[in-house]
Protein backbone atom coordinates (compact mmCIF):
# COMPACT_ATOMS: atom_id res chain seq x y z
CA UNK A 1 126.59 124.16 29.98
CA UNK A 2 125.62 125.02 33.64
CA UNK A 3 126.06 122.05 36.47
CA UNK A 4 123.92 121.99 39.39
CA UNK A 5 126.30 121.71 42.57
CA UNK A 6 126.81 119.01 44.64
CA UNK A 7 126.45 118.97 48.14
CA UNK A 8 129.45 116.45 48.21
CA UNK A 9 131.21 114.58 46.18
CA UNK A 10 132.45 111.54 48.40
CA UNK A 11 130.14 111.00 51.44
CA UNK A 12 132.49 109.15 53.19
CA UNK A 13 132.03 105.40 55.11
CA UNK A 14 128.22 104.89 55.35
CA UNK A 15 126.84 104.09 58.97
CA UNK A 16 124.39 101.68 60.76
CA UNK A 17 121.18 103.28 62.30
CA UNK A 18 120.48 100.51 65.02
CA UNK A 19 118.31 101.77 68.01
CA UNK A 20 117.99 105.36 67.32
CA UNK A 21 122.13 105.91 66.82
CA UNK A 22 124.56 105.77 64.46
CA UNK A 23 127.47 103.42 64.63
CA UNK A 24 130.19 102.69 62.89
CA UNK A 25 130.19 99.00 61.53
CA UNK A 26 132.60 96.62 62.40
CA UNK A 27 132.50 94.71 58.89
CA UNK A 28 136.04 94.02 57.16
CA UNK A 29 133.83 93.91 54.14
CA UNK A 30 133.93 97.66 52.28
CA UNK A 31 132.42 98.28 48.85
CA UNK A 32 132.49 101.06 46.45
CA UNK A 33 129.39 102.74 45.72
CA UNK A 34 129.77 105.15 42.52
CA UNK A 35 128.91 108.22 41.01
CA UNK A 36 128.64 106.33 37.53
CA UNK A 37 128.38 110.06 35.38
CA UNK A 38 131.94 109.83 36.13
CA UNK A 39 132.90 106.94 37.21
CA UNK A 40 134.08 108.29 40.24
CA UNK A 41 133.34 106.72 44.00
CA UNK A 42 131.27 108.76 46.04
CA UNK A 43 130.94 106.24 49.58
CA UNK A 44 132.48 103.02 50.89
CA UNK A 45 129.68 101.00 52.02
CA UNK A 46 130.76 98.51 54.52
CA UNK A 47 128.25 94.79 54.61
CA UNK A 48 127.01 94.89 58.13
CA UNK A 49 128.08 92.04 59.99
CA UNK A 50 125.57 89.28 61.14
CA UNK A 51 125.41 90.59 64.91
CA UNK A 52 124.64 94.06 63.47
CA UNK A 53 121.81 93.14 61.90
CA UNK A 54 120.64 91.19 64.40
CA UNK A 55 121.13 94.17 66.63
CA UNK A 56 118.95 95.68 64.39
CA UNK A 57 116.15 93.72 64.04
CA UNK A 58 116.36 93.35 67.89
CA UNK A 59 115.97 96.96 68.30
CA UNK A 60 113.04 97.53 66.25
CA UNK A 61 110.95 94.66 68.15
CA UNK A 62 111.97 96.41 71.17
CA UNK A 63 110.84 99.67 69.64
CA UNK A 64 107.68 97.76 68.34
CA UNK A 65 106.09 96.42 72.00
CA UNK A 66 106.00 100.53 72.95
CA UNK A 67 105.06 101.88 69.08
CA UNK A 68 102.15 99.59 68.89
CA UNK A 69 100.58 101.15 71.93
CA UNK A 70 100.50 104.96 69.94
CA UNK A 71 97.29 106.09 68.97
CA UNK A 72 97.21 105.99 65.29
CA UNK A 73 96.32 109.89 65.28
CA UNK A 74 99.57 110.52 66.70
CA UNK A 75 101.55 108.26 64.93
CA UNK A 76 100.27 109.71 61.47
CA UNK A 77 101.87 113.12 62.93
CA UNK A 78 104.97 111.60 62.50
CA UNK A 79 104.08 111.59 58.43
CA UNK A 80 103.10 115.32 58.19
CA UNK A 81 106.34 115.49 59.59
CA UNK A 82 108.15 113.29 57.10
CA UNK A 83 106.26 114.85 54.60
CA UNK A 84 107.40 118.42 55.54
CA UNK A 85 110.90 117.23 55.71
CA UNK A 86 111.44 115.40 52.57
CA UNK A 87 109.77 118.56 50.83
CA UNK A 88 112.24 121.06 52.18
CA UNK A 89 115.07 118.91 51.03
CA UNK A 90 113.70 117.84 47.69
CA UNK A 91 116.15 119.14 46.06
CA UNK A 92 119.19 118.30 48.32
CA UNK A 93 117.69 114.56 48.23
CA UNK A 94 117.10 114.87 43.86
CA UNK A 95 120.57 115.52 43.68
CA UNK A 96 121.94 112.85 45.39
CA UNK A 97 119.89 110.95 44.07
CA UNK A 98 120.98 111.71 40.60
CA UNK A 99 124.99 111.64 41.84
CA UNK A 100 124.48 108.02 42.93
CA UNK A 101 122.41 106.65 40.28
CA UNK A 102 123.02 108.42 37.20
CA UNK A 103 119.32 109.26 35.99
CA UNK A 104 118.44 112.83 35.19
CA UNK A 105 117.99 115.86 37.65
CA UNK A 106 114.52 115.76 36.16
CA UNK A 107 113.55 111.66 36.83
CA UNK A 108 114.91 112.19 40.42
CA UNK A 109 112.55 114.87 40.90
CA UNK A 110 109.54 112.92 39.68
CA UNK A 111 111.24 109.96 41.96
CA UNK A 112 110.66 112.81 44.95
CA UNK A 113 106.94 114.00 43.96
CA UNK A 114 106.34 110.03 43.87
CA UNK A 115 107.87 109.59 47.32
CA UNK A 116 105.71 112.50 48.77
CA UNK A 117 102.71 111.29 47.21
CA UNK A 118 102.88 107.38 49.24
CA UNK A 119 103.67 109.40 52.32
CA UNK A 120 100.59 110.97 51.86
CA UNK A 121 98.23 108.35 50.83
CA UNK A 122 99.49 106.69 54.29
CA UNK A 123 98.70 109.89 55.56
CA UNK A 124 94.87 108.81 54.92
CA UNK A 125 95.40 105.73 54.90
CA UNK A 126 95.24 105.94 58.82
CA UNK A 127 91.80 108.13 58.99
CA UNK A 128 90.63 105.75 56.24
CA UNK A 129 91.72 102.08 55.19
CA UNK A 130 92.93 101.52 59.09
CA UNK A 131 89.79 101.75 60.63
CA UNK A 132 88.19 98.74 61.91
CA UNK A 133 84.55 97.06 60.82
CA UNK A 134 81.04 96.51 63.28
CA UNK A 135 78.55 94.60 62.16
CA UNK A 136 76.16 94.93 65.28
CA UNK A 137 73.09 91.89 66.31
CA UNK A 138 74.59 89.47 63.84
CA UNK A 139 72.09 87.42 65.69
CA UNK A 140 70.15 87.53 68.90
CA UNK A 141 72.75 89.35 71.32
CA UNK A 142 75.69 88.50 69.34
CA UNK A 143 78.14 91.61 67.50
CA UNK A 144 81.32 91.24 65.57
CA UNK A 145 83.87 93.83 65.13
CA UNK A 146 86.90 93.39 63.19
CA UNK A 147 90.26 95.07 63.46
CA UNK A 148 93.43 95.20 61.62
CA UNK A 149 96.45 94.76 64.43
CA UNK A 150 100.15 95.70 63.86
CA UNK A 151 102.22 92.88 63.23
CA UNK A 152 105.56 93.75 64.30
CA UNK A 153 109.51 94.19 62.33
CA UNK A 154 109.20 94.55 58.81
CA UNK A 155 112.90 94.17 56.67
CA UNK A 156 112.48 96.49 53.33
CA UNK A 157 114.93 95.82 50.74
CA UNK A 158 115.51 98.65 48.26
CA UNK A 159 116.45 97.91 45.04
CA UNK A 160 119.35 100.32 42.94
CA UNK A 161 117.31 101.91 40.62
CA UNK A 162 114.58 103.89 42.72
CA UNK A 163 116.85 104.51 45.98
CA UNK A 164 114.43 106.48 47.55
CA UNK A 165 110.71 106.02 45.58
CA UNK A 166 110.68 102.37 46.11
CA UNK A 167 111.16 102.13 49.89
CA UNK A 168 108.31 104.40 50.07
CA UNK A 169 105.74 101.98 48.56
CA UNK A 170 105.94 100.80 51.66
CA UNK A 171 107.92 102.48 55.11
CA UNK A 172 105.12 105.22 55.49
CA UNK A 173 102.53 102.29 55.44
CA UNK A 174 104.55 100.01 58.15
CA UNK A 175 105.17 103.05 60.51
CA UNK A 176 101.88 104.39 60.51
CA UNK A 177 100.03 100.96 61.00
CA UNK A 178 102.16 100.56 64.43
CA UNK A 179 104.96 98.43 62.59
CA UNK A 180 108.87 99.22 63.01
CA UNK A 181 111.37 98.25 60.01
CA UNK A 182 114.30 97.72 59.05
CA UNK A 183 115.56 98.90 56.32
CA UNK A 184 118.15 97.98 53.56
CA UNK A 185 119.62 100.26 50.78
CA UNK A 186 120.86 98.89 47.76
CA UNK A 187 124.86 98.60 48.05
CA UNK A 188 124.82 100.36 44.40
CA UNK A 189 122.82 103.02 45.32
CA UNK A 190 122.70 103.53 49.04
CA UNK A 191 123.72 106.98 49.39
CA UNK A 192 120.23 108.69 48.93
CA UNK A 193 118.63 106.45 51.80
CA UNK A 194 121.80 107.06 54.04
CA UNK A 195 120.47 111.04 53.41
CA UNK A 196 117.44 110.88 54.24
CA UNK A 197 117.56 108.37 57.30
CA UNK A 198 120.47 111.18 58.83
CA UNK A 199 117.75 113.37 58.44
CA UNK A 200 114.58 111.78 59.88
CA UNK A 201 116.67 110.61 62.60
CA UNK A 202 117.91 113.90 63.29
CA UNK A 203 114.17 116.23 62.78
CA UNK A 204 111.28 113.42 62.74
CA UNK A 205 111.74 112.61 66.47
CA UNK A 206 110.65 108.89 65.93
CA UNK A 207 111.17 106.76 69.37
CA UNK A 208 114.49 104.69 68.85
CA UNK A 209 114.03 101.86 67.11
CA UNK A 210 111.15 102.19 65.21
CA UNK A 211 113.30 103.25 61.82
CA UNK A 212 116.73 100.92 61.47
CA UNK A 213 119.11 101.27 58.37
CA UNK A 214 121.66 98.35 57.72
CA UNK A 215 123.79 97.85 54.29
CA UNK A 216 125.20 95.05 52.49
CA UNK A 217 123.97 91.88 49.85
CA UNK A 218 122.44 88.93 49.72
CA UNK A 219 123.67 87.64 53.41
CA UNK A 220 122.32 90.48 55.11
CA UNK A 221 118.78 90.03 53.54
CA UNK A 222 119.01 86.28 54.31
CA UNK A 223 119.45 86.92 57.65
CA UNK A 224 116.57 89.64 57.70
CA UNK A 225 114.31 87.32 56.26
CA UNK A 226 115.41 84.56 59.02
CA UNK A 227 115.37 86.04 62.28
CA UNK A 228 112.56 85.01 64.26
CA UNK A 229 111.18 88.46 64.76
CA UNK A 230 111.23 89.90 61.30
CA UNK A 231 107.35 89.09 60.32
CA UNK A 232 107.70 89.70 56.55
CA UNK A 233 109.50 91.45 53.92
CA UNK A 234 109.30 94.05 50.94
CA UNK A 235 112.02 92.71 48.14
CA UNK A 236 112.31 95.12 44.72
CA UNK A 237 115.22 93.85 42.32
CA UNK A 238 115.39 91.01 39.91
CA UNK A 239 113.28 88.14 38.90
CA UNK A 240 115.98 85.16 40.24
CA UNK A 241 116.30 87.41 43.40
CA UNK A 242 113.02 87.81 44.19
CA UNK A 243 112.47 84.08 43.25
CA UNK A 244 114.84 83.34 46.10
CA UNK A 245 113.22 85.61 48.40
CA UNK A 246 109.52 84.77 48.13
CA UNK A 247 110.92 81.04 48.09
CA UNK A 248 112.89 81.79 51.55
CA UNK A 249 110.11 83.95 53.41
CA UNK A 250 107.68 80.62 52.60
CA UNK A 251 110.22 78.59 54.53
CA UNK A 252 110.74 80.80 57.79
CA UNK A 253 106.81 81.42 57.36
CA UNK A 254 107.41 84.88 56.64
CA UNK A 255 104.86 87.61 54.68
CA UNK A 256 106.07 88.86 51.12
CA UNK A 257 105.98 91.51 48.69
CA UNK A 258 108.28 90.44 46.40
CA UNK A 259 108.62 92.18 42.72
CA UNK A 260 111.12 90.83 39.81
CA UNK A 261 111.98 92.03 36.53
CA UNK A 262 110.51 92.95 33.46
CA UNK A 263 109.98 92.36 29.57
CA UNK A 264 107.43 95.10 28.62
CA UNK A 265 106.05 95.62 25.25
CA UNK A 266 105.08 98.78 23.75
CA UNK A 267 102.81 97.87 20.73
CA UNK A 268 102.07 100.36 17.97
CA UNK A 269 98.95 100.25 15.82
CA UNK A 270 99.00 101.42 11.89
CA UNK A 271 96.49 103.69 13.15
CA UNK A 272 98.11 105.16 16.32
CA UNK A 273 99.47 109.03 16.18
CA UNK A 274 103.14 108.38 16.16
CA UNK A 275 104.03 112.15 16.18
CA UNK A 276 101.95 112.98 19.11
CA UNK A 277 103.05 109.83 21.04
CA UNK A 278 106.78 109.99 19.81
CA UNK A 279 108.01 111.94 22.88
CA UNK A 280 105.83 109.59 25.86
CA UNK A 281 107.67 106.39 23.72
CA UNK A 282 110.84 107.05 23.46
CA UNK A 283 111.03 108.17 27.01
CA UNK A 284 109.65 104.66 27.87
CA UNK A 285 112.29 102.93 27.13
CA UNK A 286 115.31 105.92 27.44
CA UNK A 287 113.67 107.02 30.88
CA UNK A 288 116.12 106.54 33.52
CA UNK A 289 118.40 104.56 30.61
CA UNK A 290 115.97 101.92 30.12
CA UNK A 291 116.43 101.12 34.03
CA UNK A 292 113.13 100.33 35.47
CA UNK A 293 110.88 97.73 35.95
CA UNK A 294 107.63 99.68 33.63
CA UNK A 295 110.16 100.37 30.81
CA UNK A 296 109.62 99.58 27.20
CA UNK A 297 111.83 96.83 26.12
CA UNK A 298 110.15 95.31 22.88
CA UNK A 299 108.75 98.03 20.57
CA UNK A 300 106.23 95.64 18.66
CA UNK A 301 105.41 97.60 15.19
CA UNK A 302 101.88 96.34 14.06
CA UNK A 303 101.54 95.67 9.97
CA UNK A 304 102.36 98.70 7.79
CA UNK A 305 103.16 101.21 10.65
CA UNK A 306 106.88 99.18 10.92
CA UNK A 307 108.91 101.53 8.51
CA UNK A 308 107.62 105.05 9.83
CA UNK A 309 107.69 104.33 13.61
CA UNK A 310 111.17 102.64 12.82
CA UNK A 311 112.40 106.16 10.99
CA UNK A 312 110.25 108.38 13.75
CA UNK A 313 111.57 106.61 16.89
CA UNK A 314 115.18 106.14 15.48
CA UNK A 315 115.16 109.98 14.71
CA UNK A 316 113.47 110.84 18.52
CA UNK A 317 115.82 108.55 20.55
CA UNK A 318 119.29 109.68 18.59
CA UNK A 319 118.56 113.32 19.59
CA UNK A 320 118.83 113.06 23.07
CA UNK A 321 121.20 114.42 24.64
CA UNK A 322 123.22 111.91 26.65
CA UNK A 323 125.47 113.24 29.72
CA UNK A 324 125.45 114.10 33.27
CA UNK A 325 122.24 113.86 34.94
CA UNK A 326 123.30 117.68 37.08
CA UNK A 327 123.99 119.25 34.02
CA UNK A 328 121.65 121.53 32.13
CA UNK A 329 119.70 119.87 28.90
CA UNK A 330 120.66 116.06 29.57
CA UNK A 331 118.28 113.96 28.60
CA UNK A 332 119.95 110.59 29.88
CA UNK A 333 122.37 109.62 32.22
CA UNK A 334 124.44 106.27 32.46
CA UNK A 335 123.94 103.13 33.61
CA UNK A 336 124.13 102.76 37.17
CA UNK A 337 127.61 100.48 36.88
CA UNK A 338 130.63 99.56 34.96
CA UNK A 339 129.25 95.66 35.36
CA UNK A 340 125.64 96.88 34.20
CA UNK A 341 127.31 98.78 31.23
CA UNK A 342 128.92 95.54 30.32
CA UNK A 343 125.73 93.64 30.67
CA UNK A 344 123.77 95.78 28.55
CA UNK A 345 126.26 95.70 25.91
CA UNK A 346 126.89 91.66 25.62
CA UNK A 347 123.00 91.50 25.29
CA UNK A 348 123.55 93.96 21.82
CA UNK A 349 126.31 91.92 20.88
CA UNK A 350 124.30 88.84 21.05
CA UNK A 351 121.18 90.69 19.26
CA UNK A 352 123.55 91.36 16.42
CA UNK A 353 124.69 87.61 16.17
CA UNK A 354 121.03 86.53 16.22
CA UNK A 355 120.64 88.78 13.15
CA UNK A 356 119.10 91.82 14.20
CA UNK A 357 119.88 94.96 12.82
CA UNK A 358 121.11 98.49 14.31
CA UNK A 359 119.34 100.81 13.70
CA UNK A 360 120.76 103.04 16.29
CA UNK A 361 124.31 101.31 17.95
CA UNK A 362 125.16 103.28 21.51
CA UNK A 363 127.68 101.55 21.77
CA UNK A 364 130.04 104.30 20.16
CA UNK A 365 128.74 106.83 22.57
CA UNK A 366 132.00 108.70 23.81
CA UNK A 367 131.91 111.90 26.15
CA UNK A 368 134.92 113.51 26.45
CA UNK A 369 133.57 115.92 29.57
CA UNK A 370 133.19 112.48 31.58
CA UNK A 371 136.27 110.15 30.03
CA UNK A 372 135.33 107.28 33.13
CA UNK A 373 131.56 107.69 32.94
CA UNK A 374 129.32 104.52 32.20
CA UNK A 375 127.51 105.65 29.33
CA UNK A 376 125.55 103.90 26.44
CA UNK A 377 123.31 105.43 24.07
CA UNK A 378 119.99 105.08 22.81
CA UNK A 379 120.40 101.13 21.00
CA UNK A 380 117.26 100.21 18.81
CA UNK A 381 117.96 96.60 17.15
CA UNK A 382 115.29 96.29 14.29
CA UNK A 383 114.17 93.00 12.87
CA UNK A 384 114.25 90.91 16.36
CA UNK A 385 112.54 88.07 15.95
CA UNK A 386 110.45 86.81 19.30
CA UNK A 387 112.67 83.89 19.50
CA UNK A 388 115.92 85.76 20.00
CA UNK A 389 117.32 85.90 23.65
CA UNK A 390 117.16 89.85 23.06
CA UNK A 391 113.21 89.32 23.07
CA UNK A 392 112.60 87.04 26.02
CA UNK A 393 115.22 88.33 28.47
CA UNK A 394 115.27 90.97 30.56
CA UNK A 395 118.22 93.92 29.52
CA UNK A 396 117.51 96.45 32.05
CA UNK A 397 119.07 99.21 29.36
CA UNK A 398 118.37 102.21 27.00
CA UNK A 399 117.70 99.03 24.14
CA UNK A 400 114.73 98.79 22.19
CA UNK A 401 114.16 95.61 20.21
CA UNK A 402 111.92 96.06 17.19
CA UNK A 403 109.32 93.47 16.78
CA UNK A 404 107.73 93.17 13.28
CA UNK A 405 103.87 91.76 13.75
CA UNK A 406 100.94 90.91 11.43
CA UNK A 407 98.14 91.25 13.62
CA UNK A 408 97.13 92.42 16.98
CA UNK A 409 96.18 88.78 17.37
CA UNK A 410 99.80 88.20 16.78
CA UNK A 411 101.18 90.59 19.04
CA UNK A 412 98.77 89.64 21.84
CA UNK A 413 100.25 86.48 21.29
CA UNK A 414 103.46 87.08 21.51
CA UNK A 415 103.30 89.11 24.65
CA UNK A 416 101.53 86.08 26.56
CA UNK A 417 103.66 83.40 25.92
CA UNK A 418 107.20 85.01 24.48
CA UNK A 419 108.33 86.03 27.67
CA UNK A 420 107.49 84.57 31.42
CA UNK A 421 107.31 88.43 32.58
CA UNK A 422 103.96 90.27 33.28
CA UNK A 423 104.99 93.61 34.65
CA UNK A 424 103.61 95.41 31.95
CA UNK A 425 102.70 96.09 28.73
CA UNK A 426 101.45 99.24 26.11
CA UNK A 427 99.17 99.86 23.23
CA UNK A 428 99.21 103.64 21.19
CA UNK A 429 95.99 103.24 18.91
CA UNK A 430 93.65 104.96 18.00
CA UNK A 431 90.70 102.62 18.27
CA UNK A 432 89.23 101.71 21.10
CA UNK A 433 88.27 98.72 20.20
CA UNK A 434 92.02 97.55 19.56
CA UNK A 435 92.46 99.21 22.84
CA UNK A 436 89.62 97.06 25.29
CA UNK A 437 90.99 94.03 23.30
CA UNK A 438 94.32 94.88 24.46
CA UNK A 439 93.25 95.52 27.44
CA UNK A 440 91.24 92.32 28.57
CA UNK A 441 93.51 89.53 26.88
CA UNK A 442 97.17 90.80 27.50
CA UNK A 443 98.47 89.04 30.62
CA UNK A 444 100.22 91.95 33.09
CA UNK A 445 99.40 93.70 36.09
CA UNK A 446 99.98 97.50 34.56
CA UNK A 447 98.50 98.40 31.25
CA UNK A 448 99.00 101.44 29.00
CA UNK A 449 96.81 102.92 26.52
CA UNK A 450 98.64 105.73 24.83
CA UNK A 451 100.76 105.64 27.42
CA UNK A 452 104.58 104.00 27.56
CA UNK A 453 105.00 104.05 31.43
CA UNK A 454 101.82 102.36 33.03
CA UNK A 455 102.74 103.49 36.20
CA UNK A 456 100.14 103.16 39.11
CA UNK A 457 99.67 106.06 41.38
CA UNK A 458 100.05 106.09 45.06
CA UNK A 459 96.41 105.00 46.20
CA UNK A 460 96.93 102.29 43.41
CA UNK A 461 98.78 98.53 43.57
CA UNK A 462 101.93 98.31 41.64
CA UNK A 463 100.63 95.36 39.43
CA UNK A 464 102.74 92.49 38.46
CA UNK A 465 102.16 88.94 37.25
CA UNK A 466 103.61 85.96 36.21
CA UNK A 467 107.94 86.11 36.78
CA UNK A 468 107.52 89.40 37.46
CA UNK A 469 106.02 89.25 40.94
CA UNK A 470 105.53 86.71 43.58
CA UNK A 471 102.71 87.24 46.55
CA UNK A 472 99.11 88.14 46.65
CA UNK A 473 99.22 91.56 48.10
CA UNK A 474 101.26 94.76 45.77
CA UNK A 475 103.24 97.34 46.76
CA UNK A 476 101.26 100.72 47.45
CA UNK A 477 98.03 100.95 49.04
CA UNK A 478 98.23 96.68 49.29
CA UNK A 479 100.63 97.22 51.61
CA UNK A 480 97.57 98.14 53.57
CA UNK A 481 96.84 94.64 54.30
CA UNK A 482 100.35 93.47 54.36
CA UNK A 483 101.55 95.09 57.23
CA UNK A 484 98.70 94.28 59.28
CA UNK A 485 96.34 91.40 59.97
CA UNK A 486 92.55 91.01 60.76
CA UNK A 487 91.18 90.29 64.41
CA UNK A 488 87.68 89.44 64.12
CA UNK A 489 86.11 89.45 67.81
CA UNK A 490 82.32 87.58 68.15
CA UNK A 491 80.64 89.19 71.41
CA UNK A 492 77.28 87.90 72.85
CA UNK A 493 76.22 90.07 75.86
């Protein structure tokens, strides 16, 4: 077994970026952020203190009054340079990414290839979507133009799972518009972000200000959200979370993007190809150990197909090979924490009280290269009924509840009004009339059709309805919109 090396393996006491420098925080308040393959801490991450992120937010609307004033053809220079950076250190960045966070060497680098592609949709974004609209003799002597105007600070709170992807739905998108932000790592998972901001600070050249970095919890956003500058905020993490988020922007009269959790359903037809869509399934709901908002949580068998995808899937998700996401072959990593580990593993507990049955039990995984790790492997719990807790809440783990269904009617059903999530949800068939039925009745923002991970492309909104997202405008090319507003000027000359 081979190990790809790590650039380090404790990356010391993370630092503020406030105003183009790094400084140490004053904060009495130090966390541990991990390296949960072993169990190991790799940083202290100190909460900044409320002055510091004042300081801040401070910073980047001084920034903003002189960034504003850039032509948009040089600002986007600024992203051919980001995007030349982040691909020379991929790889440096993939790693890290993995040490911190615990998915595979092989997710981090499709987290990278996702980051690059939103800094280059913003990349056309400003020859594009930016440009402003005339609409010339309206009426006698009269023109209108319209134009869409930087707003100002934007906080962007990054959620643990996709350290680096998820900021990048939106920070290429603020700073090329003529916004500055500030930006917030997840205390679990802060070391990739702390990476990369040491490097664009050190080889993008941006003014000061324009790009801030502050860490801590739920105190630190508050503030964000509060001070009279900040104009709106990006929020990626869990559905009570970004409840309370959405709820507090509304009352400072703040802008939000605000995404929650998940309860997706992947629904198998009797007449779907199981052996040809075995390997996209299972890797639904294993991916990144079940730890993203587009994985498969309820695996809904339709009528007859229940005992062969049961005996197919159960086969395909006990063979992979659990471990180390930096060494050679792994398949999955660990959960991100020793708190999400125990999480994950009360929600089997209570599955098995409600009278489910294993089918596969992780629970037993041991791995005696990494004694400390946070590991739990592939759980499927057959026989879950919809009215389990299992069913309705979100586990955010490698567990897959089996769903038995009569109908598609049924399942549709089910879907709609089992859970209050609409993040997403998954159909393998092979009709397509099963499929446009799915389709046009099942109530979430990303669909799949033969596909486990409906997961929108750059120049695409990140859907999301119900409990699983609160605003009008999505992450992505939304963002658009979001980090600018319309100024519609009448003329009559």
């Amino acid at each position: 077994m081979q190990t790809i090396a790590e650039p380090r393996n404790h990356y010391g006491r993370l630092k503020l970026l406030i105003g183009g420098a790094w400084v140490d925080s004053v904060s009495q308040d130090v966390r541990e952020a991990f390296n949960p393959a072993k169990g190991e801490v790799i940083a202290k991450v100190p909460f900044s203190v409320a002055e510091e992120t004042d300081m801040a937010v401070e910073s980047a609307q001084a920034a903003f009054e002189k960034w504003r004033e850039v032509p948009i053809l040089d600002r986007v220079k600024y992203l051919f340079k980001l995007k030349e950076l982040v691909e020379r250190h991929s790889e440096e960045l993939a790693i890290i990414n993995t040490q911190n966070h615990g998915k595979t060497i092989e997710e981090s680098r499709g987290d990278l290839k996702r980051t690059l592609e939103n800094i280059e949709v913003a990349i056309g974004v400003s020859y594009t979507l930016a440009k402003g609209i005339t609409l010339d003799q309206v009426s006698p002597g009269i023109d209108v133009t319209t134009a869409k105007e930087p707003l100002g600070v934007f906080s962007i709170v990054c959620p643990f799972n996709f350290p680096l992807m998820i900021p990048f739905w939106f920070l290429p998108y603020a700073i090329v518009l003529g916004d500055t932000v500030v930006v917030k790592p997840s205390e679990i998972t802060p070391v990739p972000m702390q990476r990369l901001g040491e490097l664009i600070q050190a080889e993008l050249g941006l003014p000061p200000g324009v790009f801030n970095l502050v860490h801590g919890g739920r105190d630190v956003v508050e503030r964000l959200i509060a001070h009279r500058h900040v104009k709106g905020v990006t929020f990626v993490g869990s559905t009570p979370v970004a409840r309370q988020v959405y709820k507090l922007a509304g009352e400072h009269g703040k802008r939000a993007i605000s995404n929650g959790g998940a309860k997706n359903t992947v629904l198998v037809m009797p007449d779907a190809d199981l052996d040809a869509s075995m390997p996209n399934m299972v890797a639904s709901f294993f991916g990144n150990a079940g730890q993203r908002c587009l994985a498969g949580a309820n695996l809904v068998s339709v009528g007859s197909v229940h005992d062969s995808l049961l005996r197919k899937f159960t086969s395909a998700a006990s063979a992979l090979k659990v471990g180390y996401g930096l060494d050679t072959g792994t398949q999955m990593g660990p959960l991100v924490s020793s708190a999400a580990k125990r999480r994950v593993t009360e929600y089997v507990e209570s599955g098995l009280d409600e009278g489910a049955k294993p089918a596969a039990d992780g629970r037993s995984l041991k791995l005696l290269e990494y004694p400390n790790g946070f590991y739990l492997g592939p759980t499927i719990l057959d026989q879950v009924h919809p009215d389990m807790r299992i069913a309705k809440e979100e586990i955010f783990g490698p567990v897959a509840g089996v769903v038995p269904a009569e109908t598609l009617d049924q399942a549709i059903e089910m879907i709609n009004n089992g859970t209050n999530f609409g993040n997403a949800a998954c159909i393998y068939t092979s009709s397509g009339k099963s499929a446009r039925e799915f389709k046009r009745r099942v109530d979430a923002g990303n669909i799949g059709i033969n596909i486990g991970v409906a997961a929108p492309s750059a120049y695409l909104p990140f859907g999301g309805r119900r409990d699983s997202f609160y605003g009008v405008l999505h992450a992505q090319i939304d963002s658009v919109d979001f980090f600018t507003d319309k100024k519609v000027t009448i003329s009559k000359w």
